[in-house]
N, C-alpha and C. Protein backbone atom coordinates (compact mmCIF):
# COMPACT_ATOMS: atom_id res chain seq x y z
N UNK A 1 0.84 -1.19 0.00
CA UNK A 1 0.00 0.00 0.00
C UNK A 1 0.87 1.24 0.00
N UNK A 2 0.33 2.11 -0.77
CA UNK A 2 1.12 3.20 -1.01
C UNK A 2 0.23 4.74 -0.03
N UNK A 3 -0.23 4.60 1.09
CA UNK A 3 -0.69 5.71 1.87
C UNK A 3 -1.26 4.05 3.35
N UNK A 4 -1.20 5.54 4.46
CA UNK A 4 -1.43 4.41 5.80
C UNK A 4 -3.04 4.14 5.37
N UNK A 5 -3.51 3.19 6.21
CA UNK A 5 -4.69 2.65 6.15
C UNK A 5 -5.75 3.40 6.79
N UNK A 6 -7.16 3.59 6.11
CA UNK A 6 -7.90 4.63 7.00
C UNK A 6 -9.09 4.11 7.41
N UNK A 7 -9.21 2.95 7.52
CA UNK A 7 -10.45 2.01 7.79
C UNK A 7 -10.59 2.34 9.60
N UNK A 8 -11.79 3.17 9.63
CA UNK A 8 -12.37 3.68 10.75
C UNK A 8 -13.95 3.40 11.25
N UNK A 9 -14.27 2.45 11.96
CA UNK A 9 -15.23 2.02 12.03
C UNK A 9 -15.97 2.35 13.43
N UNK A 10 -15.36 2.89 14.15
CA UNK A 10 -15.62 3.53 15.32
C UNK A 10 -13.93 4.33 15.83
N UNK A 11 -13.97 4.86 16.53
CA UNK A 11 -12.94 6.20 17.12
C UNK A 11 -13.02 5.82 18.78
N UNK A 12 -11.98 5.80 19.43
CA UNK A 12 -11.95 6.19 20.77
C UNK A 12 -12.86 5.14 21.81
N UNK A 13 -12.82 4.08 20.98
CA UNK A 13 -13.77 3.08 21.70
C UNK A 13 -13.06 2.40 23.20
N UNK A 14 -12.65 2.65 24.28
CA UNK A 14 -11.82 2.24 24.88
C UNK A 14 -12.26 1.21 25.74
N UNK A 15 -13.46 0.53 25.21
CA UNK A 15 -14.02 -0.51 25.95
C UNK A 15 -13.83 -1.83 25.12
N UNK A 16 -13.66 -1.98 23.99
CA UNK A 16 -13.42 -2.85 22.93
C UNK A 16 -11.48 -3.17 22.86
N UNK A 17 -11.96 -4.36 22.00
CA UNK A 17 -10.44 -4.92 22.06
C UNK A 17 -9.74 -4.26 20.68
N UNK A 18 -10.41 -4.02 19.74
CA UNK A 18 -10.27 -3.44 18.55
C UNK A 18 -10.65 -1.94 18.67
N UNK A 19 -9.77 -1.28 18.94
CA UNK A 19 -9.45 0.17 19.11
C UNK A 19 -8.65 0.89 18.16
N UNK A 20 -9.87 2.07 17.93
CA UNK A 20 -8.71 2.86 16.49
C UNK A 20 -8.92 4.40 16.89
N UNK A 21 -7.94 5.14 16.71
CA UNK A 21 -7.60 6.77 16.95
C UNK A 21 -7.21 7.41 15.77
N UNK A 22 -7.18 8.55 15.77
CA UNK A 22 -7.10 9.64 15.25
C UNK A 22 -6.15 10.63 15.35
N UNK A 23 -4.97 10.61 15.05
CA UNK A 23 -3.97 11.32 15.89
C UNK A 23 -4.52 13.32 16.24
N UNK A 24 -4.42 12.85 17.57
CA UNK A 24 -4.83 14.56 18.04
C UNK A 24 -6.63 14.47 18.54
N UNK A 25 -7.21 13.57 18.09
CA UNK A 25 -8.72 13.59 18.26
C UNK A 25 -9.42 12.61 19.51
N UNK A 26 -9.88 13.63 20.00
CA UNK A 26 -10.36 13.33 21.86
C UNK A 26 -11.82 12.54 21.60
N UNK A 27 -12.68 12.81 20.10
CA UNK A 27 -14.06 12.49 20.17
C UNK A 27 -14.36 11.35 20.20
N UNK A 28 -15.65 10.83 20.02
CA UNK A 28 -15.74 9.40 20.04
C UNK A 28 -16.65 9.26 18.29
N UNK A 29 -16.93 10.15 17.32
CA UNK A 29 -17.69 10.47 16.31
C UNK A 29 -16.89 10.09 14.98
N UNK A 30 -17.13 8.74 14.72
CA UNK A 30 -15.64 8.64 13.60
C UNK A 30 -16.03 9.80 12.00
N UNK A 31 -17.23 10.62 11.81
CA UNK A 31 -17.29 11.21 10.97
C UNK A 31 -16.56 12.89 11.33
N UNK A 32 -16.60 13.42 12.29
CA UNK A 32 -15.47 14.19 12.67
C UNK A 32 -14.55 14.12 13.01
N UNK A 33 -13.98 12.86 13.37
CA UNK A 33 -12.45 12.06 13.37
C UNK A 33 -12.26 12.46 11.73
N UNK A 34 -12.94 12.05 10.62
CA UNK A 34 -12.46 12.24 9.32
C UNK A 34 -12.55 13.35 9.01
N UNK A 35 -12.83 14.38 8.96
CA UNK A 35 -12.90 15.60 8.81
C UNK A 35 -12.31 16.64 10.09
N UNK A 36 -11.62 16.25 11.02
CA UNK A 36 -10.73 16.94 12.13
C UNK A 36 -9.34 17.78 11.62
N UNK A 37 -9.68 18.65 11.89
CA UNK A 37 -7.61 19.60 11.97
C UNK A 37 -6.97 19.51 12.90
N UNK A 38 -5.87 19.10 12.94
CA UNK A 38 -5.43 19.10 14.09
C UNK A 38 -5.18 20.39 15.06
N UNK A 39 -5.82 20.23 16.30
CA UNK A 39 -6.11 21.35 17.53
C UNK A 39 -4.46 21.76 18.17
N UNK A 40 -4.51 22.68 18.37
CA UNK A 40 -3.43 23.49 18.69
C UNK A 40 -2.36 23.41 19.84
N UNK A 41 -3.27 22.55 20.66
CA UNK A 41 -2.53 21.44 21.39
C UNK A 41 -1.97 20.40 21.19
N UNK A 42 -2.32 19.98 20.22
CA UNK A 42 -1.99 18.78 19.53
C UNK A 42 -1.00 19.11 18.56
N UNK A 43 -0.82 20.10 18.21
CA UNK A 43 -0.01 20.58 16.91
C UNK A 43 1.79 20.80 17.79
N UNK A 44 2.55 20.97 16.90
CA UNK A 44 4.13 21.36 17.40
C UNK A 44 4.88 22.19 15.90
N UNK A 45 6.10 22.00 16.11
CA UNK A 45 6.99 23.19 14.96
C UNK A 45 6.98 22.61 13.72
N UNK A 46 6.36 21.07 13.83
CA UNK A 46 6.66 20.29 12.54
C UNK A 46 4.94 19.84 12.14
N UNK A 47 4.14 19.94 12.58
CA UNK A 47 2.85 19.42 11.89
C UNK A 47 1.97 20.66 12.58
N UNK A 48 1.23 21.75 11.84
CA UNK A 48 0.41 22.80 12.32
C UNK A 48 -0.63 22.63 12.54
N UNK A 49 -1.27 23.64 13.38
CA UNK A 49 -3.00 23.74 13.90
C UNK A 49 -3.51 23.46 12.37
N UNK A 50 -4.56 22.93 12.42
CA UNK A 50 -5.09 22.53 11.47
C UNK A 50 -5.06 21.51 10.72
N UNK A 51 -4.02 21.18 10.66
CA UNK A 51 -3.60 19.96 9.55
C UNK A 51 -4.57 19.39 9.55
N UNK A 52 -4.82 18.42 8.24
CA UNK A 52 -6.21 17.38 8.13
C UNK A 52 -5.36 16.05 8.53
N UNK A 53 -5.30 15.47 9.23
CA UNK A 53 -5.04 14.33 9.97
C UNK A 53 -5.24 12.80 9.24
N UNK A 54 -6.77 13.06 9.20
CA UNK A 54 -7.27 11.45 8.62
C UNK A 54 -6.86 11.40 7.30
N UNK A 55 -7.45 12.34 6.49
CA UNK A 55 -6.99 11.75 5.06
C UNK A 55 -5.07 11.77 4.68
N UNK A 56 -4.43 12.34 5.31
CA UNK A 56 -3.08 12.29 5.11
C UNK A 56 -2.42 11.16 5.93
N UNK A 57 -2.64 11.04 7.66
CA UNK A 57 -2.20 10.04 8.45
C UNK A 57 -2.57 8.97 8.78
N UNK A 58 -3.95 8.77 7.76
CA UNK A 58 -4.75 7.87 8.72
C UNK A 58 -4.84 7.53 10.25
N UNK A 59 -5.27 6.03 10.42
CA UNK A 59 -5.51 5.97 11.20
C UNK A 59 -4.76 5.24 12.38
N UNK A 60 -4.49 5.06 13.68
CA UNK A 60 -3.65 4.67 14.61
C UNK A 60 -4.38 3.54 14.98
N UNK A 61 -4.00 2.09 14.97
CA UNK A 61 -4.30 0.99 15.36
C UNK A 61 -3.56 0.43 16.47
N UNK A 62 -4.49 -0.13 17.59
CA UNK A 62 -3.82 -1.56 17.84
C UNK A 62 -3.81 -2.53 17.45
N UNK A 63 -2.64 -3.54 17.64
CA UNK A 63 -2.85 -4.64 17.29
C UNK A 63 -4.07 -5.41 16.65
N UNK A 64 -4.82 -5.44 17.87
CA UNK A 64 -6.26 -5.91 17.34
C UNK A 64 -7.17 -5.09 16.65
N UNK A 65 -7.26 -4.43 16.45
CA UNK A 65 -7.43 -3.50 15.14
C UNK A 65 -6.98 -3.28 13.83
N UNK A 66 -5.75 -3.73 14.16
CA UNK A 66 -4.95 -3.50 12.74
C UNK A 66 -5.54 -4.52 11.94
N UNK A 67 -5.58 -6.07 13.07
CA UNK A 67 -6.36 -7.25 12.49
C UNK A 67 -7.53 -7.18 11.64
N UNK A 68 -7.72 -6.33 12.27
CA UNK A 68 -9.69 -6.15 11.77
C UNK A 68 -9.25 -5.72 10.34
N UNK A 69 -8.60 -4.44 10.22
CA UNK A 69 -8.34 -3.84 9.32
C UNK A 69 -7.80 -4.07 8.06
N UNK A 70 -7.01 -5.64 7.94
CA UNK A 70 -6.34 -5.95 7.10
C UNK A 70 -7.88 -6.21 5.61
N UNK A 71 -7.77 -5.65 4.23
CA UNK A 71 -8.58 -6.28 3.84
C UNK A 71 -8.05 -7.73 3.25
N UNK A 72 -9.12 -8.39 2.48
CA UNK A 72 -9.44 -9.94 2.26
C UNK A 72 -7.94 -9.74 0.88
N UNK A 73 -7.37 -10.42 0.82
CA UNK A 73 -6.06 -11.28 0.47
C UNK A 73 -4.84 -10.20 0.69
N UNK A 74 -5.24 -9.48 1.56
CA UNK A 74 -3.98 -8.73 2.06
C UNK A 74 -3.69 -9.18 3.29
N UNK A 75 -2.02 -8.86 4.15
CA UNK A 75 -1.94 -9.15 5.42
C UNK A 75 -1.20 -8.02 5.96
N UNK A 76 -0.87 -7.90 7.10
CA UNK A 76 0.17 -7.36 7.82
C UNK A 76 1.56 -7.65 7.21
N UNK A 77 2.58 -7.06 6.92
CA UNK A 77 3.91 -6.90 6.55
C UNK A 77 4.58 -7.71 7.60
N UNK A 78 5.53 -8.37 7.36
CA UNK A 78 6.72 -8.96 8.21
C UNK A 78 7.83 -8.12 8.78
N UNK A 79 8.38 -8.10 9.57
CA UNK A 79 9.65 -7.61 9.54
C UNK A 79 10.72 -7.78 8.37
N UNK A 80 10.62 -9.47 7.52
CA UNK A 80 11.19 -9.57 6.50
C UNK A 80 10.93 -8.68 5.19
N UNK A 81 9.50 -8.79 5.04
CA UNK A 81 9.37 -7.80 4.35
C UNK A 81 9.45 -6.43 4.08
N UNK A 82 10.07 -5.62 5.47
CA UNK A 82 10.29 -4.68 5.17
C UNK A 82 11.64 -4.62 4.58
N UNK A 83 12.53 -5.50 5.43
CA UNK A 83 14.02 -5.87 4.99
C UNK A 83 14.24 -6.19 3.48
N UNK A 84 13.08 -7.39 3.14
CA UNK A 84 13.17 -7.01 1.84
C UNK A 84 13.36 -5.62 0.74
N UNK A 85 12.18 -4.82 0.80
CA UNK A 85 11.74 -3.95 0.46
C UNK A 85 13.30 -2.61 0.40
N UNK A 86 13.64 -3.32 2.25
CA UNK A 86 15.13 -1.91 1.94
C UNK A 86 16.13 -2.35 1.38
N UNK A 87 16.31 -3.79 0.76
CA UNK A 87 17.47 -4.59 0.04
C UNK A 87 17.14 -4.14 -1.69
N UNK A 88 15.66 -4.27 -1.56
CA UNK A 88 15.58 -3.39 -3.12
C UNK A 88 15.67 -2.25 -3.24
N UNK A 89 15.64 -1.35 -2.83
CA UNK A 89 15.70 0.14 -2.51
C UNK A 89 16.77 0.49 -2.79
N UNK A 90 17.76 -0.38 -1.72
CA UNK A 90 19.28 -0.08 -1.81
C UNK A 90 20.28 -0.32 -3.14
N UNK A 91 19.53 -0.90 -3.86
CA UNK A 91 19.72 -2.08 -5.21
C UNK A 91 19.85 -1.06 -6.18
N UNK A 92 18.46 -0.58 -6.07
CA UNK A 92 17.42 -0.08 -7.14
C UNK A 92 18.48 1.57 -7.38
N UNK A 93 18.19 2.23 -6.11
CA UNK A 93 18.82 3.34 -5.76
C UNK A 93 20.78 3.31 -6.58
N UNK A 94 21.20 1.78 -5.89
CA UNK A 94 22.91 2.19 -6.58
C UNK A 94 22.39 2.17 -7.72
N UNK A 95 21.84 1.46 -8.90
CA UNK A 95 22.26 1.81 -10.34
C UNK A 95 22.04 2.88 -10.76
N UNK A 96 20.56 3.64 -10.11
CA UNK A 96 19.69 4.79 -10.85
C UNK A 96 20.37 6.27 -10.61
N UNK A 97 21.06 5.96 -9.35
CA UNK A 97 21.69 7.38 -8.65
C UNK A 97 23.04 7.03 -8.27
N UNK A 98 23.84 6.60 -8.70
CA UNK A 98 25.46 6.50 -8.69
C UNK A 98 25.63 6.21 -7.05
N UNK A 99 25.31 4.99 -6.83
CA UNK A 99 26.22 4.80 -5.04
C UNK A 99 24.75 5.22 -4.29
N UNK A 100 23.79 5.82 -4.81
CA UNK A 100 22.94 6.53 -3.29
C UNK A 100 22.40 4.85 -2.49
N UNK A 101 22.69 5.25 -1.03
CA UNK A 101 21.92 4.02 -0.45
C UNK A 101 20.81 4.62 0.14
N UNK A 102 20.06 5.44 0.33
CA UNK A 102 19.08 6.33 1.22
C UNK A 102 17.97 5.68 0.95
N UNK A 103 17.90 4.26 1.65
CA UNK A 103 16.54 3.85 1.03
C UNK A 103 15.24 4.52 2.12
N UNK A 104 15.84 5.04 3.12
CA UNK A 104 15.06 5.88 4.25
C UNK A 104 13.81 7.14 3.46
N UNK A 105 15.24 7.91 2.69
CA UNK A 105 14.29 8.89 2.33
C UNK A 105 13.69 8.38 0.74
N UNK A 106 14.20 7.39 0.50
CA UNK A 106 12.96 6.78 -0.95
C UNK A 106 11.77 6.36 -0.56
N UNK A 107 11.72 6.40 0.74
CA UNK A 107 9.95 5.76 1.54
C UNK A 107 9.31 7.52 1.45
N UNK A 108 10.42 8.62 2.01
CA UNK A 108 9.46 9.73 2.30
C UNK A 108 8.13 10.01 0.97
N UNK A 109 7.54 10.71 1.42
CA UNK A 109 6.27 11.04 0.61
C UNK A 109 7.11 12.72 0.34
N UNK A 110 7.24 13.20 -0.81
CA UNK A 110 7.62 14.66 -1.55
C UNK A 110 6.31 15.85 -1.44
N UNK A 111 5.59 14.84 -0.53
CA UNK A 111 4.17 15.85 -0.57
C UNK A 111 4.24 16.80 0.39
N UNK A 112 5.73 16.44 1.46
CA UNK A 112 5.41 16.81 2.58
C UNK A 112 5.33 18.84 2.41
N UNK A 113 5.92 18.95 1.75
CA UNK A 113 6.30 20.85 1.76
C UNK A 113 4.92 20.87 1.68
N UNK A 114 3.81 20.94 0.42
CA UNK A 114 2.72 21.13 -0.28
C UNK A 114 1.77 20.93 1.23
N UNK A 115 1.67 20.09 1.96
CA UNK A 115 1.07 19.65 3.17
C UNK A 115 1.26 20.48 3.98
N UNK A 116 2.42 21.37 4.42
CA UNK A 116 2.68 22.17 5.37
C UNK A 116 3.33 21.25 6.52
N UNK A 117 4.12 20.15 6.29
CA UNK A 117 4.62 19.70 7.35
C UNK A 117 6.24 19.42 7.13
N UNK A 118 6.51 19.06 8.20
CA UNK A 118 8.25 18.41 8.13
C UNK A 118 8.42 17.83 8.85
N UNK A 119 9.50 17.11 8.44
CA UNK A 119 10.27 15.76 9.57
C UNK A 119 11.21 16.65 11.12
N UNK A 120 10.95 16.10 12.12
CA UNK A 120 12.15 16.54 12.62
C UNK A 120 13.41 16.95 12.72
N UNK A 121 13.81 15.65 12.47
CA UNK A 121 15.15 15.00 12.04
C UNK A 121 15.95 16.20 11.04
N UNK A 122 17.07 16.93 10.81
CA UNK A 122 17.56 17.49 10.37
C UNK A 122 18.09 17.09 8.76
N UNK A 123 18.22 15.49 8.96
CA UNK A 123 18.62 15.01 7.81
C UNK A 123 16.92 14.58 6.65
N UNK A 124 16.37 14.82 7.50
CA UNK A 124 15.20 14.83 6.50
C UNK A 124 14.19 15.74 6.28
N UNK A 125 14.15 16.84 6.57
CA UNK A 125 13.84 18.26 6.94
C UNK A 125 13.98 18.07 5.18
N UNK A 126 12.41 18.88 4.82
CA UNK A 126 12.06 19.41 3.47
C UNK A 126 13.20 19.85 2.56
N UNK A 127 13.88 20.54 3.12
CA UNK A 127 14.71 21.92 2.79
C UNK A 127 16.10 21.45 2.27
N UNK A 128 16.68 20.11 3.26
CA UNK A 128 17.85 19.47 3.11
C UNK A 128 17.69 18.56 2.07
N UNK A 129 16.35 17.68 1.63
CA UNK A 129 16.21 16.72 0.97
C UNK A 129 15.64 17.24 -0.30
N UNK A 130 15.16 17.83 -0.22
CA UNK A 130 14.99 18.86 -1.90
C UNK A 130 16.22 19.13 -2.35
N UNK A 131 17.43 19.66 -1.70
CA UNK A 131 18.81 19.84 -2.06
C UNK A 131 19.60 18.78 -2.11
N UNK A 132 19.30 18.01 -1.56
CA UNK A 132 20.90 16.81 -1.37
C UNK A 132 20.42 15.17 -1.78
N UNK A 133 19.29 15.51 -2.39
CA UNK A 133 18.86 13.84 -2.22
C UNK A 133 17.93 14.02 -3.47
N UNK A 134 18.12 13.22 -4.59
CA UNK A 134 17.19 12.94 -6.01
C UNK A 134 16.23 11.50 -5.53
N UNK A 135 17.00 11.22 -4.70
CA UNK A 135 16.12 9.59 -4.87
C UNK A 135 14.54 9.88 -3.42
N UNK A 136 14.36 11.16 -2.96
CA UNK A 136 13.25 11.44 -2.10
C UNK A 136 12.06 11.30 -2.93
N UNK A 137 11.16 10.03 -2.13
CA UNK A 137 9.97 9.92 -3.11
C UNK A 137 10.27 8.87 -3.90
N UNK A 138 11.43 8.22 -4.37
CA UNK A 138 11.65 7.52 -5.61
C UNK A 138 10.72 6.09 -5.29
N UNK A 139 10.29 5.78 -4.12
CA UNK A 139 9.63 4.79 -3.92
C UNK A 139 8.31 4.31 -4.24
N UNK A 140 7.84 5.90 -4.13
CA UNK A 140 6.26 6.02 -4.25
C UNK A 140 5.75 5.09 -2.92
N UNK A 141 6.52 5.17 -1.79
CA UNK A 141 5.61 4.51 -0.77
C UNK A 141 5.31 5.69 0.07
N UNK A 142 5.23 6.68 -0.23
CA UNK A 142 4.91 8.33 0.27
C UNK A 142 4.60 8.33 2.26
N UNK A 143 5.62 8.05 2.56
CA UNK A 143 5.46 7.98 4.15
C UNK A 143 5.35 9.23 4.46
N UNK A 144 4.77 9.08 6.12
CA UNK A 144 4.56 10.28 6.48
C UNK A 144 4.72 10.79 7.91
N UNK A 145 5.37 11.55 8.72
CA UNK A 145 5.54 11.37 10.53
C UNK A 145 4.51 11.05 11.04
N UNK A 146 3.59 10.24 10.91
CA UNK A 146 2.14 9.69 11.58
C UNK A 146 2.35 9.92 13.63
N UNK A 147 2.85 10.11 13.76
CA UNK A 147 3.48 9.53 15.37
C UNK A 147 2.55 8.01 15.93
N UNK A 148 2.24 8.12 16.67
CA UNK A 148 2.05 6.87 17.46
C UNK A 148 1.49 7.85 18.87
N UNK A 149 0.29 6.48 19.52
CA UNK A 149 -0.44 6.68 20.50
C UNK A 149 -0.69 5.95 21.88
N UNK A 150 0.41 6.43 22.74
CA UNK A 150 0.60 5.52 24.28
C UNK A 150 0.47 6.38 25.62
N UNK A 151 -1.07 6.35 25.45
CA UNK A 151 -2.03 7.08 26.66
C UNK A 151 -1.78 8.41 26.50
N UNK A 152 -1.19 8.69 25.13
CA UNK A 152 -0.96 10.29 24.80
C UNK A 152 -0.61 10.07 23.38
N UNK A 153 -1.19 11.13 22.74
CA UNK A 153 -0.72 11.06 21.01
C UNK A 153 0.84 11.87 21.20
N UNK A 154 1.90 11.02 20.64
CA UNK A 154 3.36 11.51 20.84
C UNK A 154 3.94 11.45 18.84
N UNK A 155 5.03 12.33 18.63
CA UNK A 155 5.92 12.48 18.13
C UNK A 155 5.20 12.42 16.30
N UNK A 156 4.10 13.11 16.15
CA UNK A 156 3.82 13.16 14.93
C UNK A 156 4.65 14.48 14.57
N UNK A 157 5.32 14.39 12.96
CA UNK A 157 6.46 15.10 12.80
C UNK A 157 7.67 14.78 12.82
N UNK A 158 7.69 13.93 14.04
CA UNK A 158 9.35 13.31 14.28
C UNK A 158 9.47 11.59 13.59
N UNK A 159 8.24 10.81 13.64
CA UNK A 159 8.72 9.56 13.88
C UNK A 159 7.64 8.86 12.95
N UNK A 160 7.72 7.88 12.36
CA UNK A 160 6.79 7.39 11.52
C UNK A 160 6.48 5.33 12.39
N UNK A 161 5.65 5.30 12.57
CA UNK A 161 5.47 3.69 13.38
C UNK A 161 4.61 2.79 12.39
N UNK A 162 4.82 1.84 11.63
CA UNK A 162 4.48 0.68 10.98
C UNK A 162 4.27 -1.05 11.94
N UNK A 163 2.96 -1.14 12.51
CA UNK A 163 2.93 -2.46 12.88
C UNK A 163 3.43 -3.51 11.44
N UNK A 164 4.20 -4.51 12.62
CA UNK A 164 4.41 -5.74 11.53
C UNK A 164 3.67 -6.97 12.12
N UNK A 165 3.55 -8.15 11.75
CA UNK A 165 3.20 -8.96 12.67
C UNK A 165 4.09 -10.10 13.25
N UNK A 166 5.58 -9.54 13.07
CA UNK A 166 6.45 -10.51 13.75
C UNK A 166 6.57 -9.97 14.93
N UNK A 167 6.54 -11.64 15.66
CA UNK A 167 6.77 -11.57 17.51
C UNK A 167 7.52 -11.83 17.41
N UNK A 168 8.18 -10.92 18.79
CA UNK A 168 9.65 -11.10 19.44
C UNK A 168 9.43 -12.73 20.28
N UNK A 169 10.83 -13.12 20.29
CA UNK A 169 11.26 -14.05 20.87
C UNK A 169 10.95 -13.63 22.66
N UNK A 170 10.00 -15.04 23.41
CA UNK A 170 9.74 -14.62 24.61
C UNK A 170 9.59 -13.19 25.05
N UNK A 171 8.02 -12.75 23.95
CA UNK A 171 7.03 -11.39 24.56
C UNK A 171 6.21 -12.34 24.45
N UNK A 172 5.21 -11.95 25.39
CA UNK A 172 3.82 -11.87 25.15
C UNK A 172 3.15 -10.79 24.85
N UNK A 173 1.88 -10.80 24.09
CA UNK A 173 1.24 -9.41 23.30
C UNK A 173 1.84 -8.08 23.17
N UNK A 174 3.21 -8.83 22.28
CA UNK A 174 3.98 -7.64 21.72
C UNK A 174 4.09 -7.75 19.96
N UNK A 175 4.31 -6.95 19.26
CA UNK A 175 4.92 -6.97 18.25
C UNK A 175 6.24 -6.51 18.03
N UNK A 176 7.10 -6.45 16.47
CA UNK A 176 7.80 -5.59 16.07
C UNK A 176 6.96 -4.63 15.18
N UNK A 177 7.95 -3.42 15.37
CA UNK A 177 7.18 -2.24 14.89
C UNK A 177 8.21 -1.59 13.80
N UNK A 178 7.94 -1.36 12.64
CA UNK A 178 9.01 -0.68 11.98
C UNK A 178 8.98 0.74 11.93
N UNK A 179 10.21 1.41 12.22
CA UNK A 179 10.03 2.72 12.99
C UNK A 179 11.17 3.71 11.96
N UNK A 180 10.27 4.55 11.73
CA UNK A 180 11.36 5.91 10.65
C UNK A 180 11.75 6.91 10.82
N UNK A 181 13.03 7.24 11.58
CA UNK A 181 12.94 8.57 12.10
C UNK A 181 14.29 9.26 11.60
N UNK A 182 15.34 8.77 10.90
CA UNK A 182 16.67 9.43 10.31
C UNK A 182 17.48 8.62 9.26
N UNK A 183 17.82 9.21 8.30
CA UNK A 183 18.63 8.70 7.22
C UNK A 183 19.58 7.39 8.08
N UNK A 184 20.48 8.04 8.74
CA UNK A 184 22.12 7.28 9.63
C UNK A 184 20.94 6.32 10.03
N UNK A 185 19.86 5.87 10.54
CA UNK A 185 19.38 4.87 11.61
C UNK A 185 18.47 3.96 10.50
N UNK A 186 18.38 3.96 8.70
CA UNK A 186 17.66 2.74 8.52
C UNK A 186 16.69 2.32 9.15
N UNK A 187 16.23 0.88 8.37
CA UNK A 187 14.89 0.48 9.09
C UNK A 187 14.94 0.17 10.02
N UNK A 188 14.24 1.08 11.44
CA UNK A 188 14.53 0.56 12.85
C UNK A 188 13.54 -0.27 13.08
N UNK A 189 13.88 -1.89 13.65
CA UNK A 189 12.68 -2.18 14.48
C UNK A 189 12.34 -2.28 15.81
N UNK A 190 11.41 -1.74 16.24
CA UNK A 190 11.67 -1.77 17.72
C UNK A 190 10.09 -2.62 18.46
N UNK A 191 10.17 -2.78 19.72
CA UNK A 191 9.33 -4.10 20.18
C UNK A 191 8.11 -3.13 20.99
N UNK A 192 6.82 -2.77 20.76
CA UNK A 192 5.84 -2.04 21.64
C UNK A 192 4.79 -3.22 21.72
N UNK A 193 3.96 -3.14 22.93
CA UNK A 193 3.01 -3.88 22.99
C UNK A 193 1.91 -3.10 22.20
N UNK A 194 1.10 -4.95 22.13
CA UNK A 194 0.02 -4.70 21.23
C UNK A 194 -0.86 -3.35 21.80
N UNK A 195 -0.56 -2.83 22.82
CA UNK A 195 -1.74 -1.96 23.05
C UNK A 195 -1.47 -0.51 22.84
N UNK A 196 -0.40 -0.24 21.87
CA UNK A 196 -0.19 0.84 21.16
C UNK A 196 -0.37 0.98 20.16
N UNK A 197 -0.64 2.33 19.36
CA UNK A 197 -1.49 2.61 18.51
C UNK A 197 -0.46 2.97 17.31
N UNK A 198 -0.47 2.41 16.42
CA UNK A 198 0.32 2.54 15.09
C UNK A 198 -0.13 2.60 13.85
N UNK A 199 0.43 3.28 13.16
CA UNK A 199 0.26 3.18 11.58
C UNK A 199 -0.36 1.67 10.93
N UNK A 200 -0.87 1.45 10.10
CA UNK A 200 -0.79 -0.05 9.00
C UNK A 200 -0.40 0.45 7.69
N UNK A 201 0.14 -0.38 7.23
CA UNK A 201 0.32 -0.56 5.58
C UNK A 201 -0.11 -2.13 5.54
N UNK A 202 -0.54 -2.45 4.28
CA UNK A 202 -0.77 -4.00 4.43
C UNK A 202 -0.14 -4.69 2.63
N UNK A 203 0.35 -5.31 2.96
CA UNK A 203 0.95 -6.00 1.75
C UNK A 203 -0.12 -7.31 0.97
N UNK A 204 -0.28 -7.57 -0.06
CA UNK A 204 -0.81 -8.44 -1.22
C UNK A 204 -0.07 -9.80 -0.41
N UNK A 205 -0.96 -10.57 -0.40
CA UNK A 205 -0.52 -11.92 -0.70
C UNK A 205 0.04 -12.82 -1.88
């Protein structure tokens, strides 16, 4: 999938096992969840009051949600498969651009200026990657700082979070999470329990 997943069937349900959010959105109304800007509290130096949220970030899943969410002959991504994905990148990238390995910023989305937003991160900041980098965008998997949601909506702007459905060795109701936050740091994966709220992409069978 080439944008996060926006399958919203209820908002803020915190009594259910299948729970989905809205980054920045307190309501429980999933038709003003889709049509929300982000509130001014919610906003920081890298994503502004207003922003439209749903149709750009979709939506923040748990685990059991994400489940729900997968449609019929699609699944959740592997950890392998993302590895895959940055072994072609890296491939694809040396012949087309002499040596570039940046398969980081071939995931970014080029939409971000036009959107009014930016990455944290210095090395991926609009401004630096319009200048120093041809292969931004070359992926067409148009990522985006979605942040992530753990009893507080955190780090939209800075950090991008992809559930996978590989378990760590001796967790219980954890996943790996593939995590995007700087050129130098590649595909990070890191281990959150299922009861945090993340991005989906879902891959073809």
């Amino acid at each position: 999938m080439t944008e996060n997943m926006r399958y919203l069937p209820k908002v803020n349900n915190t009594s259910d096992d299948d729970q989905y959010r809205v980054y920045g959105y307190t309501g429980t109304d999933p038709n003003n969840a889709r049509s929300y800007g982000l509130s001014p509290e919610a906003s920081n130096d890298y994503v502004p009051a207003g922003f439209a949220v749903y149709p750009n970030f979709g939506v923040l899943y748990n685990y059991r949600a994400a489940q729900a969410a997968v449609p019929a002959g699609w699944r959740i991504p592997t950890q392998a498969d993302y590895q895959k994905l940055q072994s072609y990148l890296e491939e694809e990238l040396g012949k087309r651009m002499q040596g570039s390995n940046s398969a980081v910023v071939a995931l970014l989305s080029d939409k971000t200026p036009s959107l009014g937003i930016d990455w944290d991160c210095y090395h991926l900041k609009n401004e630096n990657l319009k200048k120093d980098h041809p292969e931004w965008g070359f992926s067409g998997f148009n990522l985006l700082p979605a942040g992530y949601y753990d009893e507080k909506f955190k780090h939209a702007g800075m950090r991008a979070y992809l559930w996978t459905q590989t378990v760590p060795e001796s967790y219980d109701e954890q996943h790996k999470v593939m995590v995007i936050d700087d050129i130098n740091d590649g595909f990070l994966f890191e281990t959150y329990h299922n009861s945090h709220f993340m991005s989906l992409r879902c891959i073809k069978n």
